[in-house]
C-alpha atoms as a PDB file:
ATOM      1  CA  UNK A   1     -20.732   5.536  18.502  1.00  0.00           C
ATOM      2  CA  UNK A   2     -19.454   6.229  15.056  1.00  0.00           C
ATOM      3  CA  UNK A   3     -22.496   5.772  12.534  1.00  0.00           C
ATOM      4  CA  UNK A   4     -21.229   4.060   8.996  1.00  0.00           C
ATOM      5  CA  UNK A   5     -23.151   4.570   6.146  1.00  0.00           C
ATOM      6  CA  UNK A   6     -23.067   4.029   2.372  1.00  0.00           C
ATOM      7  CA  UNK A   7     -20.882   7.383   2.301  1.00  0.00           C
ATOM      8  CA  UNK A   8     -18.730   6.703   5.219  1.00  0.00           C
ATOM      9  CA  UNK A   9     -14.842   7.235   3.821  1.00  0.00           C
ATOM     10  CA  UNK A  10     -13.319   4.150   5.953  1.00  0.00           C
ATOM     11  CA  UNK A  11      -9.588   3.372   7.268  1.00  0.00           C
ATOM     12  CA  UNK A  12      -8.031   0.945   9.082  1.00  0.00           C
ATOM     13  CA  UNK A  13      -6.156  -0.667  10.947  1.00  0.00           C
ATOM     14  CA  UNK A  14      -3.810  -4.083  10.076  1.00  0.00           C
ATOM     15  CA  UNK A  15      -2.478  -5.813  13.103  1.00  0.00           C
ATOM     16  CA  UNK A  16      -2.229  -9.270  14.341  1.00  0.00           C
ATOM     17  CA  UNK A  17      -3.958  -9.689  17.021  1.00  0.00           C
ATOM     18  CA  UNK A  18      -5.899  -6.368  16.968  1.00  0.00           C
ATOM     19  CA  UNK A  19      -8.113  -6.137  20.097  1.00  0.00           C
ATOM     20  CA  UNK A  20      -6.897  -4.341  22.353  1.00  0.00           C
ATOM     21  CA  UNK A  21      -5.548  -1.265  20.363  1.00  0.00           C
ATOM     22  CA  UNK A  22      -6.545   2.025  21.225  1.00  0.00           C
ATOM     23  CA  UNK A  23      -6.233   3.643  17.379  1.00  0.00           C
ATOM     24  CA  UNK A  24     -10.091   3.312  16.872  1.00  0.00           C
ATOM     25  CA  UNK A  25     -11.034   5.272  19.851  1.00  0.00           C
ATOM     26  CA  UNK A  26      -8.554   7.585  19.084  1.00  0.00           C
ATOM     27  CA  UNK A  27      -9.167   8.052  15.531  1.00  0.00           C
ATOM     28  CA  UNK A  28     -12.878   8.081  15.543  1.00  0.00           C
ATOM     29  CA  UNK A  29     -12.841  10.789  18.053  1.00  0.00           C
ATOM     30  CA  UNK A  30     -10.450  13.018  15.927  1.00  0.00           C
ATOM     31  CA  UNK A  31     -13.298  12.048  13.045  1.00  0.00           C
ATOM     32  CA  UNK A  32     -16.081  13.012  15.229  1.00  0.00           C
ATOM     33  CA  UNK A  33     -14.413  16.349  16.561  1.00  0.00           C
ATOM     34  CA  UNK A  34     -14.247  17.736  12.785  1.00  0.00           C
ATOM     35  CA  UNK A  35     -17.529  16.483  11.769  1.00  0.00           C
ATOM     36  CA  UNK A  36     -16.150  14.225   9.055  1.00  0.00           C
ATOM     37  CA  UNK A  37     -17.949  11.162   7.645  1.00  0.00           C
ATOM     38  CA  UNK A  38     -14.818   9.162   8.330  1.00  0.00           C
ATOM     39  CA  UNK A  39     -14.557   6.019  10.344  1.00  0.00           C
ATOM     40  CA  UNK A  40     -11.727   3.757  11.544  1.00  0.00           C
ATOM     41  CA  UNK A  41     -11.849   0.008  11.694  1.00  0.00           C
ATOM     42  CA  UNK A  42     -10.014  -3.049  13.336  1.00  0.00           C
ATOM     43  CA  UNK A  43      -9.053  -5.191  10.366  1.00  0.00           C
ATOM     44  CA  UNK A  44      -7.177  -8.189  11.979  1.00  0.00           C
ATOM     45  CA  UNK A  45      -4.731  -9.822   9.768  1.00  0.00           C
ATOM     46  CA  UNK A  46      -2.634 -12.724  10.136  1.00  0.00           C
ATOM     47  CA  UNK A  47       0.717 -12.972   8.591  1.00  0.00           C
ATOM     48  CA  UNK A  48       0.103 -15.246   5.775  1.00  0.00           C
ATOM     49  CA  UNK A  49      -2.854 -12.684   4.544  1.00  0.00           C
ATOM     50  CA  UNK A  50      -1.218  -9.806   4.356  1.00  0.00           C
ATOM     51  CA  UNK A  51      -0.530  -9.265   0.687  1.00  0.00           C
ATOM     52  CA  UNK A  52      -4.543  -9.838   0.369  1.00  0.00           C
ATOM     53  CA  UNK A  53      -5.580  -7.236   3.065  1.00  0.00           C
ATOM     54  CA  UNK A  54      -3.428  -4.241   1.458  1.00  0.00           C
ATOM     55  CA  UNK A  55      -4.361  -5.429  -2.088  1.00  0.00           C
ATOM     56  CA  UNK A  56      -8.203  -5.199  -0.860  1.00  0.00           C
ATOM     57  CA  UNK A  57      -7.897  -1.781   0.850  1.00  0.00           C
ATOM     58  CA  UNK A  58      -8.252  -0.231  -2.302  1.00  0.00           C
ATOM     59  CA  UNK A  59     -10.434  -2.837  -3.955  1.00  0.00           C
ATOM     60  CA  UNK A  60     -12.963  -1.867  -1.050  1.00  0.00           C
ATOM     61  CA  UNK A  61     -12.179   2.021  -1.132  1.00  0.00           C
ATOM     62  CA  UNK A  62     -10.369   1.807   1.518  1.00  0.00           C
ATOM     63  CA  UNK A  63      -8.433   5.939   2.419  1.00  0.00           C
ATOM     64  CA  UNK A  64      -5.684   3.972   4.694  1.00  0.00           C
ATOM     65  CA  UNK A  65      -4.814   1.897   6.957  1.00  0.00           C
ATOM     66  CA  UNK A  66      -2.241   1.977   9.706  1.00  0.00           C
ATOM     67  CA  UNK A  67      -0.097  -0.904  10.124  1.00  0.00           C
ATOM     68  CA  UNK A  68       1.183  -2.531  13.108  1.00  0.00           C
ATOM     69  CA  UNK A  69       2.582  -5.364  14.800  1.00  0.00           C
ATOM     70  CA  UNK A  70       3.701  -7.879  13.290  1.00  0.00           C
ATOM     71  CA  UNK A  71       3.494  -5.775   9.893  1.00  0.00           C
ATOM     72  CA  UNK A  72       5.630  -2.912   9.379  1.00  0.00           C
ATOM     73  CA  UNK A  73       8.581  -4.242   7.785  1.00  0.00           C
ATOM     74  CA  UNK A  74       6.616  -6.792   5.447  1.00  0.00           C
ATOM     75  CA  UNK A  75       4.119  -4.529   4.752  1.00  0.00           C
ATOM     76  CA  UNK A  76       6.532  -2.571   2.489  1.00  0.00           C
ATOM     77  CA  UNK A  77       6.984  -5.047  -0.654  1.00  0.00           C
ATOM     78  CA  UNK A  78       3.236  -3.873  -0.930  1.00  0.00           C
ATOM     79  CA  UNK A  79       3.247  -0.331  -1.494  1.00  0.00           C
ATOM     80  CA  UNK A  80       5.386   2.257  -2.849  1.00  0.00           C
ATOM     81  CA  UNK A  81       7.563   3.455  -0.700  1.00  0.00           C
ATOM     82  CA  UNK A  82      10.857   4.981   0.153  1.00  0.00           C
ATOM     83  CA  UNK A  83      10.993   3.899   3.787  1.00  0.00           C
ATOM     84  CA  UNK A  84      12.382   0.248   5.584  1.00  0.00           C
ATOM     85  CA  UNK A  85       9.431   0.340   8.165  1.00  0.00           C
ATOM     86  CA  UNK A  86       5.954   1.457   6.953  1.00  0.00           C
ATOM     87  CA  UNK A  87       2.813   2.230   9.914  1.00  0.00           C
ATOM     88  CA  UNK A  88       0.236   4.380   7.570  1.00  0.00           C
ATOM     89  CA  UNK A  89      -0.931   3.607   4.359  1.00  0.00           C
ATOM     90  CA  UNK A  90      -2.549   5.735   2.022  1.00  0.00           C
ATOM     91  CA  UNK A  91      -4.811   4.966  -1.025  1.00  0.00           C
ATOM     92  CA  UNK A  92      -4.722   7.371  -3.935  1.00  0.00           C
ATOM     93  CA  UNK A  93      -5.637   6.770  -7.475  1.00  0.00           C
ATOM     94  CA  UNK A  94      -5.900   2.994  -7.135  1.00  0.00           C
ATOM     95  CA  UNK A  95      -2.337   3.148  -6.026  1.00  0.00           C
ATOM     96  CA  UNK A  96      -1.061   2.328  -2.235  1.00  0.00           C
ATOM     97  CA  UNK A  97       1.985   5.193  -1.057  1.00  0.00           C
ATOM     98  CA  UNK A  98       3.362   4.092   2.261  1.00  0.00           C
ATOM     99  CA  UNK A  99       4.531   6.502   4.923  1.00  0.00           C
ATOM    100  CA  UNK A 100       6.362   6.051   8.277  1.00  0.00           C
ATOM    101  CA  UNK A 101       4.228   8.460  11.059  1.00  0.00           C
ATOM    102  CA  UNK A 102       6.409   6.618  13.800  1.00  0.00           C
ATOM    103  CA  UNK A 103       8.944   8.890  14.307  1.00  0.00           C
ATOM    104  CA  UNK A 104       6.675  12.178  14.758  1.00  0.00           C
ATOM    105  CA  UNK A 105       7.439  12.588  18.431  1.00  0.00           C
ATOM    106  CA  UNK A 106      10.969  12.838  17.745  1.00  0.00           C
ATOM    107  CA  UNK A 107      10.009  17.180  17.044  1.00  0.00           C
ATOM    108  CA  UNK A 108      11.260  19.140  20.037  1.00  0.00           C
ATOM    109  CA  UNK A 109      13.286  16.267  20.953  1.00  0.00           C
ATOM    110  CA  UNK A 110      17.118  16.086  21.392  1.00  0.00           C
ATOM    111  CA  UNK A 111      18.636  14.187  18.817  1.00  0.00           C
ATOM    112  CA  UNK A 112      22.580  15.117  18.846  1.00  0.00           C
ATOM    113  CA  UNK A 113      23.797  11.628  20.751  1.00  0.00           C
ATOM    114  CA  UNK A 114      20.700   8.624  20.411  1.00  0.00           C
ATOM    115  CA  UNK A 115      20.342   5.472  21.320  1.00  0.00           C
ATOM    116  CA  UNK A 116      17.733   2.792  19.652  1.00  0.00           C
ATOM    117  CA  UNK A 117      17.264  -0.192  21.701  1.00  0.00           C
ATOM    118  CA  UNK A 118      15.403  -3.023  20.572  1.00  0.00           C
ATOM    119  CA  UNK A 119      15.238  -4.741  16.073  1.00  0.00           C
ATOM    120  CA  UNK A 120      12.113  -4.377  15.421  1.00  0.00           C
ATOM    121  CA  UNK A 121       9.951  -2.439  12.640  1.00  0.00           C
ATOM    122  CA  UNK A 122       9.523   0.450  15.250  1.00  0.00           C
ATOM    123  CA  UNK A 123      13.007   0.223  15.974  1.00  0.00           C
ATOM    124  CA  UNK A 124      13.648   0.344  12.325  1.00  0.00           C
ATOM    125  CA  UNK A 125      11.897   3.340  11.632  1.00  0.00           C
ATOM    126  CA  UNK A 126      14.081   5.105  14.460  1.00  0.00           C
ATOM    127  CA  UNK A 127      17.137   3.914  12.678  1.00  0.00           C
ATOM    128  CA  UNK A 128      15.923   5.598   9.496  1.00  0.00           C
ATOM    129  CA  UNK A 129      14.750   8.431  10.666  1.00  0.00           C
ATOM    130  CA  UNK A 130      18.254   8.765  12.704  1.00  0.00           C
ATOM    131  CA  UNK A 131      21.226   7.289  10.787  1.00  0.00           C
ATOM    132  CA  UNK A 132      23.521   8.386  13.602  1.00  0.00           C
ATOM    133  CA  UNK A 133      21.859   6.577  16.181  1.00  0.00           C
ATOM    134  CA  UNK A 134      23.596   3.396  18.114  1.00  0.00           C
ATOM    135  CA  UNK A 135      21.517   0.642  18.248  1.00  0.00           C
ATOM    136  CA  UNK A 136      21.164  -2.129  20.822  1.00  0.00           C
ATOM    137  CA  UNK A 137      18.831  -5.483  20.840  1.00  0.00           C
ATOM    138  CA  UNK A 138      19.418  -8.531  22.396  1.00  0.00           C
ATOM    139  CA  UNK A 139      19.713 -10.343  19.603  1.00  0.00           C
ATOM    140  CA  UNK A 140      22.822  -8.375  18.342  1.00  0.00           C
ATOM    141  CA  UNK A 141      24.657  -5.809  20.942  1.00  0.00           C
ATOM    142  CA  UNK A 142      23.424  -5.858  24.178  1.00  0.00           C
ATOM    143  CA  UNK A 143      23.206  -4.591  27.683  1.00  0.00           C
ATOM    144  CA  UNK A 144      22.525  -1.214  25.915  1.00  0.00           C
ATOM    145  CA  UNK A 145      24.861   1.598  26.946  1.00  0.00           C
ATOM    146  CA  UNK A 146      22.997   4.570  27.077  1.00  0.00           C
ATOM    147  CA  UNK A 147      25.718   7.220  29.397  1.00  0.00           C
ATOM    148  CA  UNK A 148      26.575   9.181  26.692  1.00  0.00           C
ATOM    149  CA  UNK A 149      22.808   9.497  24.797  1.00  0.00           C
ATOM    150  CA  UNK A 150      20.969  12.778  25.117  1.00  0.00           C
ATOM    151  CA  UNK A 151      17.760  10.418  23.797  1.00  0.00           C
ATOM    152  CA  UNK A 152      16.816   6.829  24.394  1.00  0.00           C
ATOM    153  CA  UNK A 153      14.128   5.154  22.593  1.00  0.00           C
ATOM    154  CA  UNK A 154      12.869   1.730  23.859  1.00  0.00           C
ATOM    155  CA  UNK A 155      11.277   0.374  21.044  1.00  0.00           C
ATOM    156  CA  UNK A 156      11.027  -2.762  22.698  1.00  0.00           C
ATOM    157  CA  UNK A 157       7.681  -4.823  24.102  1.00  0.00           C
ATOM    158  CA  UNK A 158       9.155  -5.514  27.759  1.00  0.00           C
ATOM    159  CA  UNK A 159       6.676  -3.752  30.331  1.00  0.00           C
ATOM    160  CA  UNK A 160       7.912  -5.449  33.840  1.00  0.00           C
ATOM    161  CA  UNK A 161      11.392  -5.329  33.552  1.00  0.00           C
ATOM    162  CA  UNK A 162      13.529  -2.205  33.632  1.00  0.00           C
ATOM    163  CA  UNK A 163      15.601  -2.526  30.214  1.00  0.00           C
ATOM    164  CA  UNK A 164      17.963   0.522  30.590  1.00  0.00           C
ATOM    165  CA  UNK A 165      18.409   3.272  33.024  1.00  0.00           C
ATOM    166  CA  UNK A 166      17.753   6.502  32.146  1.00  0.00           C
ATOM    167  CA  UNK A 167      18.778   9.641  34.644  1.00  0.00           C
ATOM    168  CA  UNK A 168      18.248  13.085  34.980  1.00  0.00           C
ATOM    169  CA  UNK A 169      19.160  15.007  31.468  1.00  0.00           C
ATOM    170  CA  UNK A 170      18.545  12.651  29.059  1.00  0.00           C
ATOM    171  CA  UNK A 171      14.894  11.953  27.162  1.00  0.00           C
ATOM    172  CA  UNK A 172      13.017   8.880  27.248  1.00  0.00           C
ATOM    173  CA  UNK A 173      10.778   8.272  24.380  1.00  0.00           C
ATOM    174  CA  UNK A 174       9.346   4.626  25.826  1.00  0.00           C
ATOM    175  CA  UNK A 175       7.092   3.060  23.243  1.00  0.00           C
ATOM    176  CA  UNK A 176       5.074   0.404  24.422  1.00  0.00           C
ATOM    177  CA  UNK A 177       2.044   1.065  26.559  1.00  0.00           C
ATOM    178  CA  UNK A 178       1.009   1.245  29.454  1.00  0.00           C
ATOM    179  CA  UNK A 179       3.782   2.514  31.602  1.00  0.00           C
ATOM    180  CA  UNK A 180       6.486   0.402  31.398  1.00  0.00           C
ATOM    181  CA  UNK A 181       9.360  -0.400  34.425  1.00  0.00           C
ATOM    182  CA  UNK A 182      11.656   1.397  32.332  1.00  0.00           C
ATOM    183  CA  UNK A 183       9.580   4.365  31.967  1.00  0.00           C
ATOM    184  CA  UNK A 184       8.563   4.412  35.694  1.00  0.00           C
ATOM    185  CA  UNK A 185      12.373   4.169  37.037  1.00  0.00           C
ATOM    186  CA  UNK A 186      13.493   6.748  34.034  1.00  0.00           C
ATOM    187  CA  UNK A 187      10.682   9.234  36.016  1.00  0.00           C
ATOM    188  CA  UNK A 188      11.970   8.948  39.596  1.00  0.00           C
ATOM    189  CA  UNK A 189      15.405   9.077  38.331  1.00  0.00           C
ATOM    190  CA  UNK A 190      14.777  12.818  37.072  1.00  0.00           C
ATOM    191  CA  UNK A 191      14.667  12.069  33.161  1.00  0.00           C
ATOM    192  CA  UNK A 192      12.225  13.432  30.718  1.00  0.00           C
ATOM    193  CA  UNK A 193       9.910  10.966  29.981  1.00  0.00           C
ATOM    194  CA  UNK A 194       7.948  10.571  26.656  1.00  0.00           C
ATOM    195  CA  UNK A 195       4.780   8.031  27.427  1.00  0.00           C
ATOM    196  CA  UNK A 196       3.936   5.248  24.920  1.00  0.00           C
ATOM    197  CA  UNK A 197       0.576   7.462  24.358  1.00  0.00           C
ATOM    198  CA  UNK A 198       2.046  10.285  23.892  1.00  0.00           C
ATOM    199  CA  UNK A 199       4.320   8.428  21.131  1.00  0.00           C
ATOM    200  CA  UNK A 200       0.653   6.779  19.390  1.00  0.00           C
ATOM    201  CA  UNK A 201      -1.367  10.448  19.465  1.00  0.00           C
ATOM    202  CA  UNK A 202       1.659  12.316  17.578  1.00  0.00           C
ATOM    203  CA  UNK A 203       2.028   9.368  15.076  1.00  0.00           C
ATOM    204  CA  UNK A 204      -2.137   9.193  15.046  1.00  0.00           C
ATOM    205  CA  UNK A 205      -2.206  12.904  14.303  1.00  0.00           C
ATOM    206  CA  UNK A 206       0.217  12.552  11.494  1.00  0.00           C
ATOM    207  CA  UNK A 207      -1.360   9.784   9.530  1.00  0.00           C
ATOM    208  CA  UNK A 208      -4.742  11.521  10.191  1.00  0.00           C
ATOM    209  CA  UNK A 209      -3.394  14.705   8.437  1.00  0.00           C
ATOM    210  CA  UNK A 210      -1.698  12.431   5.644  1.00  0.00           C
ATOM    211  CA  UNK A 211      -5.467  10.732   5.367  1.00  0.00           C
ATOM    212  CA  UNK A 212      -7.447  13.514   5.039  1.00  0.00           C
ATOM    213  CA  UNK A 213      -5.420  16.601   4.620  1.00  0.00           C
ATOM    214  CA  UNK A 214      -6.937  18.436   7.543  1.00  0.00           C
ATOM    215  CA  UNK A 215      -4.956  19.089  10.700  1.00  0.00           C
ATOM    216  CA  UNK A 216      -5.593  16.588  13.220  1.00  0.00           C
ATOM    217  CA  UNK A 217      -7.605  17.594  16.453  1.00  0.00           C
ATOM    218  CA  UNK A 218      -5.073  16.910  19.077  1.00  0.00           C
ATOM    219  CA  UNK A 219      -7.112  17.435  22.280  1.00  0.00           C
ATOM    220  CA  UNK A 220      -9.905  15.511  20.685  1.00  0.00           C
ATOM    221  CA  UNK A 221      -7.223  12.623  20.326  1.00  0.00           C
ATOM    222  CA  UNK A 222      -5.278  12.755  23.513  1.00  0.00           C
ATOM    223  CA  UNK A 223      -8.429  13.271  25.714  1.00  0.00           C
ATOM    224  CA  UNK A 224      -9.821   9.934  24.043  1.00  0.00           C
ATOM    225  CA  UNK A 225      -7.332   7.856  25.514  1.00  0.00           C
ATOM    226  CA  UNK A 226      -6.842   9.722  28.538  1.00  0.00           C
ATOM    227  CA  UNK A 227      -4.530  11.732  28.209  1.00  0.00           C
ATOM    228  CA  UNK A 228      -4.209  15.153  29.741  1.00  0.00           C
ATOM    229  CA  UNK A 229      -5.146  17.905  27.469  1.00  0.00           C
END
């Protein structure tokens, strides 16, 4: 159990509802691996009380916070930023920069021919990060056609129904967790697969290293949430 004190550095996370993310285990580990005096709190945050929770991250000394569902779009009129979809905050000087960690997973990853499916604030930092993606959602194109895409991202929330097929020679980089329909039929169909917690330790390494400027402690990370190491 992580012990705060009066010298504790704290970060967070926003999200709404916030219990059953696994960021705190993850992050507290990485924290306790390094011996750091850091710890990482739930901060549950309705819509309407946004504005207030990012303006009081660095009223309370708040490092950072990541920044979840529902939050990542509206979350950027609040900081400075450069990017349409924001998931880590970081206080310096009084002032709140925020940075997109989503899209760390995409390293090693084919990119040539992809394919975004779903309109959310994930989604949307997948369309930033690549321009030349198509994008599908069922509230604008939709089914997806994916038979020409190298990579696939589902950066949607459905877990029991299969939203696209994905076969052998293509990637699968399926967000949500735990395994999803999509992600299970993408496996027996031969494709590389690319697990929702695979997806939350490279984006929890990144804002860890953007937090504290010390590489992150991957095996510390990925064995906290079960994840081979």
């Amino acid at each position: 159990m992580t012990e705060i004190s009066g010298t504790t550095t704290l970060v967070g996370l926003l999200r709404w509802p916030v219990a059953h993310s696994l960021s705190p285990r993850m992050q507290n580990a990485a924290f306790a691996a390094l011996g750091l005096d850091w710890a990482y709190v739930p901060l549950p945050t309705p819509p309407d009380r946004l504005e207030d929770a990012v303006r009081g991250l660095a009223s309370l000394g708040f490092a950072g916070a990541n920044v979840t569902t529902p939050h990542k779009e509206a979350v950027a009129s609040y900081c400075d930023t450069g990017v349409p979809s924001v998931n880590t905050l970081v206080v310096r000087d009084g002032r709140i920069e925020g940075h997109s960690t989503d899209t760390a997973i995409l390293a090693g990853l084919p990119q040539q021919r992809p394919v975004v499916i779903g309109d959310g604030g994930v989604a949307a930092a997948f369309m930033h990060a690549l321009p030349h993606a198509r994008q599908f959602a069922r509230r604008g194109t939709w089914p997806p056609d994916v038979d020409c895409a190298d990579l696939v991202i589902n950066a949607t929330s459905e877990r029991d129904q299969i939203v696209v097929e994905v076969t052998a020679g293509q990637s699968l980089v399926d967000l949500p967790y735990p395994e999803t329909a999509t992600a299970i039929a993408a496996q027996r169909a031969g494709a590389r697969v690319v697990s929702g917690l695979d997806v939350l330790v490279a984006q929890g390494a990144a804002s860890f290293e953007l937090w504290t400027g010390r590489p992150a402690p991957v095996a510390a990370m990925r064995d906290a949430i079960g994840l081979p190491v």
